[in-house]
Protein backbone atom coordinates (compact mmCIF):
# COMPACT_ATOMS: atom_id res chain seq x y z
CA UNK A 1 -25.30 2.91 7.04
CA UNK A 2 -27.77 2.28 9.80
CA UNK A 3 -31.44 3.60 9.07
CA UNK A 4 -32.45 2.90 12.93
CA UNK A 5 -29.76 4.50 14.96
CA UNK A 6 -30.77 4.82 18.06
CA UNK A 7 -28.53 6.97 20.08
CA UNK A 8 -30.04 10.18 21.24
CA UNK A 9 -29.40 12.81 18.30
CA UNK A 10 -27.54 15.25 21.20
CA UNK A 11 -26.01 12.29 22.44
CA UNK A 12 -24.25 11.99 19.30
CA UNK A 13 -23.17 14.84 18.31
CA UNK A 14 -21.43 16.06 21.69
CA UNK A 15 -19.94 12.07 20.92
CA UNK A 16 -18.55 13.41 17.30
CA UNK A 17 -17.77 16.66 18.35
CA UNK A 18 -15.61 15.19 21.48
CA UNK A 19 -13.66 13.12 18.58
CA UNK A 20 -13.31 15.28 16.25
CA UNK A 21 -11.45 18.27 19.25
CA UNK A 22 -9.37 15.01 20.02
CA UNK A 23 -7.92 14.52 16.98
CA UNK A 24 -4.83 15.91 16.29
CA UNK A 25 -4.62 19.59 14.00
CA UNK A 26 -7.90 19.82 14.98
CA UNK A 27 -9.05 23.12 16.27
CA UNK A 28 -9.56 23.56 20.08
CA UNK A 29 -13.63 24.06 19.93
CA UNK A 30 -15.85 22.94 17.53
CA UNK A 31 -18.18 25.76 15.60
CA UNK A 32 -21.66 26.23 14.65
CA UNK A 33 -21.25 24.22 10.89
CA UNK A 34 -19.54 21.85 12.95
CA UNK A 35 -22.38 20.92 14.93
CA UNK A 36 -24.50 21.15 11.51
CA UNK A 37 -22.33 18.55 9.95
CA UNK A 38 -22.73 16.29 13.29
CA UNK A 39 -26.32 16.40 12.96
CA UNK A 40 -26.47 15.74 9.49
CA UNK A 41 -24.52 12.47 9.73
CA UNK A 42 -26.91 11.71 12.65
CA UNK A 43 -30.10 12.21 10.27
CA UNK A 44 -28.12 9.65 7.67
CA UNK A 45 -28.15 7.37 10.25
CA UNK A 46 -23.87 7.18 10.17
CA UNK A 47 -22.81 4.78 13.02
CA UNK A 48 -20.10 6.08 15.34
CA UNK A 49 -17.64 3.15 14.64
CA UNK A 50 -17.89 4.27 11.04
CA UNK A 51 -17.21 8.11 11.51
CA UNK A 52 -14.43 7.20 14.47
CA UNK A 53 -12.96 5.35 11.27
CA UNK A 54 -12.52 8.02 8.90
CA UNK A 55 -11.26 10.50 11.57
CA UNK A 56 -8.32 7.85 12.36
CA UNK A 57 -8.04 7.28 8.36
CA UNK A 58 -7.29 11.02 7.90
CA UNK A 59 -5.35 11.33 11.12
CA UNK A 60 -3.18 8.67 9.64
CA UNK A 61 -2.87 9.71 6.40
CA UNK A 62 -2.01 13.23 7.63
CA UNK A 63 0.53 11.80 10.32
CA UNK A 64 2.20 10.08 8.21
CA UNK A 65 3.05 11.98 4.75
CA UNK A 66 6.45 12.73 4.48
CA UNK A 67 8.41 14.91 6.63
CA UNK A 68 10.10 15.63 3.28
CA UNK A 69 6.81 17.66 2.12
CA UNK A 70 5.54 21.19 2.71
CA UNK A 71 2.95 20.52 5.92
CA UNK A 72 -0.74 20.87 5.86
CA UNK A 73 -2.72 23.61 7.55
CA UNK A 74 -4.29 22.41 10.21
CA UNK A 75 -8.24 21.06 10.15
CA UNK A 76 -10.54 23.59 10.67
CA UNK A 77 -13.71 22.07 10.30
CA UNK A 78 -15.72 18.61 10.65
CA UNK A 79 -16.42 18.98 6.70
CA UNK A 80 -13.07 17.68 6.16
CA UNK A 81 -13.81 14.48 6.38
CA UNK A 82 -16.97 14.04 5.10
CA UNK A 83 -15.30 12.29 1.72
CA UNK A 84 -13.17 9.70 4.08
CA UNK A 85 -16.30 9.28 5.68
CA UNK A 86 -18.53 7.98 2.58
CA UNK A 87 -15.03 6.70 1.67
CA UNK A 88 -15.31 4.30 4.89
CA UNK A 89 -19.09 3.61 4.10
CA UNK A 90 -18.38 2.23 0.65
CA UNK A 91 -15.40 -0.11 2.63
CA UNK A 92 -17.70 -1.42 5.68
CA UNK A 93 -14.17 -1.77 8.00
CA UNK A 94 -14.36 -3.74 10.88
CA UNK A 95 -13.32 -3.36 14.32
CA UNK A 96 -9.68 -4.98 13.93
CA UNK A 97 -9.43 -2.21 11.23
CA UNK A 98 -10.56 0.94 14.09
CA UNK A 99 -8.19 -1.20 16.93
CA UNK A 100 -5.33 -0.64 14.16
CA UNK A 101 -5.90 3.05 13.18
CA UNK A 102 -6.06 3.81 16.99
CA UNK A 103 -2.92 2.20 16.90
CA UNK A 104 -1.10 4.16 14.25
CA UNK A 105 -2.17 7.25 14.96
CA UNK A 106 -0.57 7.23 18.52
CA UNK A 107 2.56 5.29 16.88
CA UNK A 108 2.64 8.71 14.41
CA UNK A 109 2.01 11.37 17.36
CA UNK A 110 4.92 10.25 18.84
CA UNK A 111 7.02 10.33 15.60
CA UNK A 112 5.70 13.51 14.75
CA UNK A 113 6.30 14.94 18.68
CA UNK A 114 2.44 16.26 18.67
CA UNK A 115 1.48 14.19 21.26
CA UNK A 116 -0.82 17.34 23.19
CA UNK A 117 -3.59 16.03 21.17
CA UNK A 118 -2.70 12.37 20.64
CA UNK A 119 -4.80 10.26 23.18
């Protein structure tokens, strides 16, 4: 965690909330306790690498369960990831680690033919 962030607080939450729309099963526009939830990472001082991390994490966990089980509804709020968040925290991944979950979530649109909101 970084105590002295420095990006402008509306800065980064449109940041976030760009993200998090990008991701995919995602909804299409973020809401108001979305926005809450950005802001509140920004007041713990949560870097951008760290929360781009746990989106991917999630993404690729998601992605890639088994096309043998039931599927998940969809992500309807930035809450979700607030454990895979402090989850990333406790891990302190580095950027080799963000380069690959980029990777293998557009490896797992593909698979998964979902690619409208796989970057």
């Amino acid at each position: 965690m970084n105590k002295h962030y420095q990006q402008d607080p509306n800065d980064y939450v449109a940041d976030i909330l760009r993200l998090y729309l990008e991701l995919p099963e995602t909804p299409r526009k973020a809401n108001a306790n979305d926005k809450i939830t950005a802001a509140g990472l920004y007041q713990r001082g949560i870097q951008m690498i760290t929360v781009e991390s746990a989106f991917l994490l999630a993404s690729v966990r998601r992605l890639g369960r088994s096309p043998d089980l039931p599927p998940l509804s969809p992500i309807r709020s930035l809450a979700y990831f607030l454990p895979v968040i402090q989850e990333i925290l406790e891990k302190q991944v580095n950027d080799d680690y963000l380069k690959y979950l980029r990777l293998k979530v557009r490896s797992l649109c593909g698979r998964n033919k979902i690619a409208a909101k796989c970057g």
